[in-house]
C-alpha atoms as a PDB file:
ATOM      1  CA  UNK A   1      92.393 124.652  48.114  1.00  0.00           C
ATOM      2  CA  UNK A   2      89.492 122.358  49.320  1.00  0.00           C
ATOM      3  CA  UNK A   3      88.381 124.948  51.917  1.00  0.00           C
ATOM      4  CA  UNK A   4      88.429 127.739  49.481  1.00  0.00           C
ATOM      5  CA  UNK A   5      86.587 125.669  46.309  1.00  0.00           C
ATOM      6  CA  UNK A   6      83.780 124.171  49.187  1.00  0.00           C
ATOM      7  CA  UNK A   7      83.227 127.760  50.896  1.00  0.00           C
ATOM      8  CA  UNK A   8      79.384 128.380  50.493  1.00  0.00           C
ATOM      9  CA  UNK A   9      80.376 132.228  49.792  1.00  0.00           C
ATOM     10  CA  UNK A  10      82.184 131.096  46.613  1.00  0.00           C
ATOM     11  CA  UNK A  11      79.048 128.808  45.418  1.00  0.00           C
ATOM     12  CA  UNK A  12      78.005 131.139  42.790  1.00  0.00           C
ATOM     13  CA  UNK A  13      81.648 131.483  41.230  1.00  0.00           C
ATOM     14  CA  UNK A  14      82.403 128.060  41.882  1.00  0.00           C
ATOM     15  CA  UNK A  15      79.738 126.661  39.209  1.00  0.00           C
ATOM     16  CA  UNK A  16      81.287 129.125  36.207  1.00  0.00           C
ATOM     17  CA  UNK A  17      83.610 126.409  35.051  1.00  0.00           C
ATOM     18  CA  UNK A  18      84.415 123.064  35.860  1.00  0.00           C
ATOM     19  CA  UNK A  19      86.350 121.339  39.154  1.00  0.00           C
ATOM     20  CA  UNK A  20      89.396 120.397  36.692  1.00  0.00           C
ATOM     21  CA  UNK A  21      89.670 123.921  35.565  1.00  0.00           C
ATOM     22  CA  UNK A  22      89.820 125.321  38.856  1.00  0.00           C
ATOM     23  CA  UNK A  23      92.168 123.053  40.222  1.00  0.00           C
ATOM     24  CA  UNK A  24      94.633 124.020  37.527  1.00  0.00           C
ATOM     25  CA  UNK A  25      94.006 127.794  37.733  1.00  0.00           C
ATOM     26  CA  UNK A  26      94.927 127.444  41.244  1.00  0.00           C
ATOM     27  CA  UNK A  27      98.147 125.221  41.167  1.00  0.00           C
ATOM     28  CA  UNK A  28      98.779 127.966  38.225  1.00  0.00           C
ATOM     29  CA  UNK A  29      98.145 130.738  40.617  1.00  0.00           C
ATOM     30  CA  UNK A  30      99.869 129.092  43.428  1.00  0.00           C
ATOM     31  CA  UNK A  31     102.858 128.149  41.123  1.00  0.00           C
ATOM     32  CA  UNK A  32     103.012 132.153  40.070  1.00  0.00           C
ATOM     33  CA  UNK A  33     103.082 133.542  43.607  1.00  0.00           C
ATOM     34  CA  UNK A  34     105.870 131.020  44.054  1.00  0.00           C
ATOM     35  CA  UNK A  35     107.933 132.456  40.955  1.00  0.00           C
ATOM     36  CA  UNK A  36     107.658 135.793  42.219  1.00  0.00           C
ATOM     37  CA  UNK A  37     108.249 135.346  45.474  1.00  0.00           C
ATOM     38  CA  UNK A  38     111.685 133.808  44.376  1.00  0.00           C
ATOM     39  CA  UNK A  39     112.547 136.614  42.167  1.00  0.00           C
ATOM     40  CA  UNK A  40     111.674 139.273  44.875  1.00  0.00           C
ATOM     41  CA  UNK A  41     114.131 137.390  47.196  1.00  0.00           C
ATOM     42  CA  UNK A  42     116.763 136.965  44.834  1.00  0.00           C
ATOM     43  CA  UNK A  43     116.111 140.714  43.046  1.00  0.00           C
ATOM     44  CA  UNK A  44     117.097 141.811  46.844  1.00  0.00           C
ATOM     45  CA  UNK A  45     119.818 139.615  47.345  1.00  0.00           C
ATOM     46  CA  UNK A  46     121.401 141.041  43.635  1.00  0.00           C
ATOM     47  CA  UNK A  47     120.609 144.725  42.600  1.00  0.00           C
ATOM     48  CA  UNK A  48     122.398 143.398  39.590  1.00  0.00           C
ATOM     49  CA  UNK A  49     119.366 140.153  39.290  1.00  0.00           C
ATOM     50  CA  UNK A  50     117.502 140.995  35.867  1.00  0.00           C
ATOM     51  CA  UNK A  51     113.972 141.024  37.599  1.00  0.00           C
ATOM     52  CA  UNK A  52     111.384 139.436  34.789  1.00  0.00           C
ATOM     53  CA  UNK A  53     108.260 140.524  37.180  1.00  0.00           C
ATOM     54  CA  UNK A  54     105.462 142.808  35.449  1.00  0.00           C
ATOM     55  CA  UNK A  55     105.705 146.245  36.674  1.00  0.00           C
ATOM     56  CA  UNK A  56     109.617 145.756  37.530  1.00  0.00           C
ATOM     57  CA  UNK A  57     111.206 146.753  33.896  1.00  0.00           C
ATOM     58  CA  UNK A  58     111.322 150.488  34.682  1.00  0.00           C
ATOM     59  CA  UNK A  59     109.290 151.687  37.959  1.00  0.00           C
ATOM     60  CA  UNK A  60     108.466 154.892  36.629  1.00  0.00           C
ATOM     61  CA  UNK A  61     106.826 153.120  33.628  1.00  0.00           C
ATOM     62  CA  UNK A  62     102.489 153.917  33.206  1.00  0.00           C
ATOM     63  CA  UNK A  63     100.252 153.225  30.802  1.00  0.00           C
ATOM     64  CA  UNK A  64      99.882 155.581  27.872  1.00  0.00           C
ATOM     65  CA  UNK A  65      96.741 157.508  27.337  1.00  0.00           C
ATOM     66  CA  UNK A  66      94.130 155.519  24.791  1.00  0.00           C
ATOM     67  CA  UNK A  67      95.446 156.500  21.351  1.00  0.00           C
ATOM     68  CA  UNK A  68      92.828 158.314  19.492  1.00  0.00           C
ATOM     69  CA  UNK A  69      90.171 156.533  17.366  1.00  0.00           C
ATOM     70  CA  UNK A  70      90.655 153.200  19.687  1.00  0.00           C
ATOM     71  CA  UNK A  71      89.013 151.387  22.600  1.00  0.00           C
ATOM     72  CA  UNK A  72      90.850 150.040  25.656  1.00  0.00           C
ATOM     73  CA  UNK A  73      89.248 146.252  26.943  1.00  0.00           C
ATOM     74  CA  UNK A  74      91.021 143.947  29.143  1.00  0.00           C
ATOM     75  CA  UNK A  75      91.698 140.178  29.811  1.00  0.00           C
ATOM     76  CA  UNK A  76      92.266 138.766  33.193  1.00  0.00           C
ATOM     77  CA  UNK A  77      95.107 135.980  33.419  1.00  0.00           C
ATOM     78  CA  UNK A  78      97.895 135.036  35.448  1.00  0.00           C
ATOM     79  CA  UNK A  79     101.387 136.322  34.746  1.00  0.00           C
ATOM     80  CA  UNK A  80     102.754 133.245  33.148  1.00  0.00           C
ATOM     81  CA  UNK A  81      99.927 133.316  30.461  1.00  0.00           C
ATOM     82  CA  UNK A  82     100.576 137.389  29.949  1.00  0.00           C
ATOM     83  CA  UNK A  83     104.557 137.215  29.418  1.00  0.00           C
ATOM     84  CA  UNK A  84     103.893 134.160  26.361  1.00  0.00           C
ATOM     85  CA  UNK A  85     101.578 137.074  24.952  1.00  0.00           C
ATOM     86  CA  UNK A  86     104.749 139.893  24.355  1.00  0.00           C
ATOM     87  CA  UNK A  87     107.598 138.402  22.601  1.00  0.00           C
ATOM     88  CA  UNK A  88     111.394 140.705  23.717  1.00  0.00           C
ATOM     89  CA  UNK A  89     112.013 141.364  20.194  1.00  0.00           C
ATOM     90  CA  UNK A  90     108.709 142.977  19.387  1.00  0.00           C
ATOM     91  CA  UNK A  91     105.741 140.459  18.024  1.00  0.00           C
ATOM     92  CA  UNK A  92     102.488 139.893  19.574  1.00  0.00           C
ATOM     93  CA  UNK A  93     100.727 136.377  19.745  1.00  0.00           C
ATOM     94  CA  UNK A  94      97.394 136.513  21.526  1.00  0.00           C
ATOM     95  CA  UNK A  95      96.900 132.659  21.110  1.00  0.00           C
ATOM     96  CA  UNK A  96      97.652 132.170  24.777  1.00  0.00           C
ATOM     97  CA  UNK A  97      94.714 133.968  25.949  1.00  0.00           C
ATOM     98  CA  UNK A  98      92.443 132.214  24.514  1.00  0.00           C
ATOM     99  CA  UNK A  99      89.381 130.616  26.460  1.00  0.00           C
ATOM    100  CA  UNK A 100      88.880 127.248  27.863  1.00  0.00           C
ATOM    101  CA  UNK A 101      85.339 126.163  26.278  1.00  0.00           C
ATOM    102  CA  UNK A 102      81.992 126.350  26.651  1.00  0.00           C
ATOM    103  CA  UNK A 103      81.849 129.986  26.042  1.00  0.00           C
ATOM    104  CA  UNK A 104      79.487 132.052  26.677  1.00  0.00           C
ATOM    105  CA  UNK A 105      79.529 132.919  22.549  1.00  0.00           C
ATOM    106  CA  UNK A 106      81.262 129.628  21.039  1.00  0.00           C
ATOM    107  CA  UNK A 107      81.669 125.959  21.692  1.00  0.00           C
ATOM    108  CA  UNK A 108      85.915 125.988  21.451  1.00  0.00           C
ATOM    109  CA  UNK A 109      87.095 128.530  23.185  1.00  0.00           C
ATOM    110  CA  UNK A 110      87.219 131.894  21.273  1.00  0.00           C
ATOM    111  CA  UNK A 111      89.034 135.282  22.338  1.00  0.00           C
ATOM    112  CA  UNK A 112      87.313 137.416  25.121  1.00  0.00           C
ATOM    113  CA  UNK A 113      88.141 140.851  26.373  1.00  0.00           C
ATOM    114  CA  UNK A 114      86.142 143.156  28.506  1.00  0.00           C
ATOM    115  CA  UNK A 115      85.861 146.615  29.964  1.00  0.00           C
ATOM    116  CA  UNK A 116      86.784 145.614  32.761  1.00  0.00           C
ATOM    117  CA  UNK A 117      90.186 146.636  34.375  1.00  0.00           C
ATOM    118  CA  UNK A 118      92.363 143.822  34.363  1.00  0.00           C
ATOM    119  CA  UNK A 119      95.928 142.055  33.878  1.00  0.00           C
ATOM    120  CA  UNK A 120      96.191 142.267  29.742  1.00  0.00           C
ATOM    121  CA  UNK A 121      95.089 145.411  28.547  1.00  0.00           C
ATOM    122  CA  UNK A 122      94.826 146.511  24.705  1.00  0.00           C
ATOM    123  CA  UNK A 123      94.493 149.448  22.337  1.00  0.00           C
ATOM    124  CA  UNK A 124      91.896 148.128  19.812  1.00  0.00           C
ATOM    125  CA  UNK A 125      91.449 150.321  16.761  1.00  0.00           C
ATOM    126  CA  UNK A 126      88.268 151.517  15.974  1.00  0.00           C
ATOM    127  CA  UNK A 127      88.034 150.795  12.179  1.00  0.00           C
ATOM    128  CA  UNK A 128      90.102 147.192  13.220  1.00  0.00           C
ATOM    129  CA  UNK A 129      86.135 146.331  14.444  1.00  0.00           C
ATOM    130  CA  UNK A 130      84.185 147.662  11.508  1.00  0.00           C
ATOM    131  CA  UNK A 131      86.507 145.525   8.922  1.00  0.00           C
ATOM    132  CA  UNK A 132      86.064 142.590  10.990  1.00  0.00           C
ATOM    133  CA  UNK A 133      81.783 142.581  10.948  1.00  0.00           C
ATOM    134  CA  UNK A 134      81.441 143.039  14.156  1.00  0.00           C
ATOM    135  CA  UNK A 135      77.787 141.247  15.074  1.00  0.00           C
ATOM    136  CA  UNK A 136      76.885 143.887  18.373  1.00  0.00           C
ATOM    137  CA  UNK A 137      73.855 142.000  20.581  1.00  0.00           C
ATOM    138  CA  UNK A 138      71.863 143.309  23.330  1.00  0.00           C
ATOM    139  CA  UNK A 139      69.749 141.743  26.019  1.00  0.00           C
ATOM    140  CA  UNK A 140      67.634 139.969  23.501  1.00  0.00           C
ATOM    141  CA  UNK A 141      66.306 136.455  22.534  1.00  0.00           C
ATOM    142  CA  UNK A 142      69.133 135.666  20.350  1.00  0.00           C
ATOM    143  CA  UNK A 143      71.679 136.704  22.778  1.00  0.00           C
ATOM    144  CA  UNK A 144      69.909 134.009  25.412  1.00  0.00           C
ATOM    145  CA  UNK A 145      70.146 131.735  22.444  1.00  0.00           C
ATOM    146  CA  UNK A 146      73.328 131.959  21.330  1.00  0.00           C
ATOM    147  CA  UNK A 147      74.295 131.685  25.293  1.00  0.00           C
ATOM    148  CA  UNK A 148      72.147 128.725  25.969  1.00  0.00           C
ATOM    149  CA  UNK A 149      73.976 126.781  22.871  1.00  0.00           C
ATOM    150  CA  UNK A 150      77.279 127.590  23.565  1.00  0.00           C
ATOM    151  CA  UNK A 151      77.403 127.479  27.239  1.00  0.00           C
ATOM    152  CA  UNK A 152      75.598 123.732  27.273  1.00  0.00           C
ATOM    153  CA  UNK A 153      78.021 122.930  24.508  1.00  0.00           C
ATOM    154  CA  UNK A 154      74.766 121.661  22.257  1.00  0.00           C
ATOM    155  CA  UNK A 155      74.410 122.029  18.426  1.00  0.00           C
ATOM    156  CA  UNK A 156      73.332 125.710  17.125  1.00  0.00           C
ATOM    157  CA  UNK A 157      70.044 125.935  15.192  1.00  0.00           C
ATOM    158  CA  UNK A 158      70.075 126.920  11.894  1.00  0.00           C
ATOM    159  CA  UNK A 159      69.960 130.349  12.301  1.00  0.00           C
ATOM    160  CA  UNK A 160      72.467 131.050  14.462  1.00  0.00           C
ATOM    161  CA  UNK A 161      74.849 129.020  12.605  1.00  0.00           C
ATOM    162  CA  UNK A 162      74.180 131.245   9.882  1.00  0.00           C
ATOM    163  CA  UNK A 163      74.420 134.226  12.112  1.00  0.00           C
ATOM    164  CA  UNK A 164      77.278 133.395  13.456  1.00  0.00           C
ATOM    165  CA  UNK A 165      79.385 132.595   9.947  1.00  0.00           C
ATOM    166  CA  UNK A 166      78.751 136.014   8.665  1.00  0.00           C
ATOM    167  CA  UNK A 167      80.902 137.738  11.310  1.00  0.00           C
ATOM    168  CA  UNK A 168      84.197 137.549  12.851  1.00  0.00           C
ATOM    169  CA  UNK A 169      83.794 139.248  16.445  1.00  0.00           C
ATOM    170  CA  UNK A 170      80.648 139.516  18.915  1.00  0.00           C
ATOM    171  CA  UNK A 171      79.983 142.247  21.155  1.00  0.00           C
ATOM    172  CA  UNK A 172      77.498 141.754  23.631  1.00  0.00           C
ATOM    173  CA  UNK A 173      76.600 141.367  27.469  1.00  0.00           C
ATOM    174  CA  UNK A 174      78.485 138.203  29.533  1.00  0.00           C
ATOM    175  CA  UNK A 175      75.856 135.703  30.973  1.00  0.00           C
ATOM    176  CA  UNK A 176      76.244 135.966  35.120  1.00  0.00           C
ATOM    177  CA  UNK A 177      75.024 131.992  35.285  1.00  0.00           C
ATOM    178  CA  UNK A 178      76.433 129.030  36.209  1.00  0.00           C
ATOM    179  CA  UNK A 179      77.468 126.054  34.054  1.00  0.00           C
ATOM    180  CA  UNK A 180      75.846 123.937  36.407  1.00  0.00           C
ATOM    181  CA  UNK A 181      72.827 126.492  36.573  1.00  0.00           C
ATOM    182  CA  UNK A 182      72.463 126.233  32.268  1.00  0.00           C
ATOM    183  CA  UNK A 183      72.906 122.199  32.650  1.00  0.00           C
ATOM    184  CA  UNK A 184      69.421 122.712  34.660  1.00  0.00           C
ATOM    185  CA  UNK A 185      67.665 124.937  32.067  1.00  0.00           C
ATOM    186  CA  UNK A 186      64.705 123.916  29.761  1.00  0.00           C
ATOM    187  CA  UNK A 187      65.019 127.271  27.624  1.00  0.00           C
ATOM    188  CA  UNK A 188      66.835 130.375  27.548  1.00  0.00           C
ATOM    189  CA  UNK A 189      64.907 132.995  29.241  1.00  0.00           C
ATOM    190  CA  UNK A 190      66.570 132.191  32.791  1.00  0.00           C
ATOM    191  CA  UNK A 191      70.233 133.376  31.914  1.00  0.00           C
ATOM    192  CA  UNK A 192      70.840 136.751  33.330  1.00  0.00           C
ATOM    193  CA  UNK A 193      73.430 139.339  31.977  1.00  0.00           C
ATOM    194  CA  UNK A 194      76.143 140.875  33.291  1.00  0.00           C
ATOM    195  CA  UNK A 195      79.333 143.693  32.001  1.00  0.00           C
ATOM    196  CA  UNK A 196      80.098 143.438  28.658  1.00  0.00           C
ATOM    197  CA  UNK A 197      82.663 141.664  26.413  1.00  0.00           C
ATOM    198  CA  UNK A 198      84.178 141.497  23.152  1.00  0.00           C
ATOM    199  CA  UNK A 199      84.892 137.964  21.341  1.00  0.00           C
ATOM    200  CA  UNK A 200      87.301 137.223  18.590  1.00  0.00           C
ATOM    201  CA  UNK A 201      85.447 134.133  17.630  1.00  0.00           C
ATOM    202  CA  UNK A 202      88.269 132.220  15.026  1.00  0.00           C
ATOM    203  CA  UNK A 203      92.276 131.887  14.066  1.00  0.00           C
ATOM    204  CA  UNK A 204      92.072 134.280  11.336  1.00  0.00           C
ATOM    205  CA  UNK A 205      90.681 137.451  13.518  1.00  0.00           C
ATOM    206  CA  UNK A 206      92.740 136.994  16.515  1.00  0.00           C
ATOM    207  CA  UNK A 207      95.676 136.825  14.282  1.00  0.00           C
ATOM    208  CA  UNK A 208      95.005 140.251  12.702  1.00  0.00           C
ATOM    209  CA  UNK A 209      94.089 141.299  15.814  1.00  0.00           C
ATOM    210  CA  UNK A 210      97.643 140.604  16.848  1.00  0.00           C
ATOM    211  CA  UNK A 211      98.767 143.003  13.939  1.00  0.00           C
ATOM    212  CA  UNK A 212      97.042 145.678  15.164  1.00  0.00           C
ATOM    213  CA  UNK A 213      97.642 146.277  18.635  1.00  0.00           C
ATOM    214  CA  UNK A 214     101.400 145.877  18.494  1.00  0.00           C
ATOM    215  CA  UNK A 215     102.770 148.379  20.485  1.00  0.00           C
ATOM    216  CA  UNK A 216      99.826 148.955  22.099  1.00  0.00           C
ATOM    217  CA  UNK A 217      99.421 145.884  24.646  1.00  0.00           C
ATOM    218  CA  UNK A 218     100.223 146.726  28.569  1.00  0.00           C
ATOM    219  CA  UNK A 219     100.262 143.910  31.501  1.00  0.00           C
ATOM    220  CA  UNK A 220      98.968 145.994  34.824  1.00  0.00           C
END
């Protein structure tokens, strides 16, 4: 793991979130690979052994088409974190994928998807986004604002704690920095943008969020 976190081809990743954080996403990571491995030897051993691995349920299963009226965004996690998300008997919590703060758009954590492919996918409804005031930013000042707080974990100004009260989601580009690299800024017009992403920025949202895409939630 020291070889891998110390590679100089890795420096750029390596400064998105702290040492700690790493270390556990690894021994995570690690500890997954471990769990499958075990149920692909025992799943051999016993044609009868009830495999629990993603993918393994029914192996002609795909994804369904996106359902009219919605928009498909992704979260990537490890397998561990996507089974807690679909309960067997039916309900959805998405508590589990929550982010480890700072944020690129809050200071604790907050709810991020992209349109990126990735392990979690979801069917978001349309009009579930226009209910929910969705606050849409482009490469602007008060994006590199609102990044510059959040990521540095320092106090909003007034106006974007005003901004930010008035809506429950933010859609907008992901900052490509560092931590480390915002620790060294003086102002915001350094941070440099990259995809896009969707944030459910409180309780309340993800929880209706949770509602809404029952039935339509896929791990690839």
């Amino acid at each position: 793991m020291r070889s891998a976190l110390l590679d100089p081809k890795h420096a750029q990743i390596r400064g998105i979130q702290s040492m700690s954080h790493w270390l556990c996403e690894m021994l995570e990571t690690n500890y997954d690979a471990l769990v499958g491995l075990d149920d692909t030897i025992l799943s051999k051993i016993d044609t009868a052994y009830p495999s629990l691995r993603a993918g393994r349920f029914n192996s002609d299963y795909t994804v369904p088409a996106t359902p009219g009226d919605h928009i498909n965004i992704f979260k990537p996690v490890s397998l561990t974190r996507a089974k807690q998300v679909i309960a067997e008997d039916g309900p959805i919590d998405l508590a589990p994928l929550l982010s480890y703060p700072p944020t690129d758009f809050a200071h604790r954590g907050g709810l991020y998807f992209t349109h990126q492919m990735r392990t979690i996918e979801i069917a978001v409804p349309l009009d579930h986004l226009t209910k929910e005031d969705m606050l849409t930013l482009d490469f602007s000042d008060p994006w590199k604002e609102l990044i510059f707080y959040s990521r540095r974990d320092q106090t909003y100004p007034r106006d974007l704690v005003c901004l930010r009260r008035e809506y429950n989601i933010i859609h907008g580009p992901i900052a490509y920095n560092a931590d480390i690299a915002f620790a060294k800024m003086k102002d915001p017009s350094a941070i440099q943008k990259k995809h896009l992403l969707h944030v459910w920025l409180t309780e309340e949202p993800v929880n209706r969020l949770s509602e809404v895409v029952k039935g339509k939630i896929w791990i690839r």
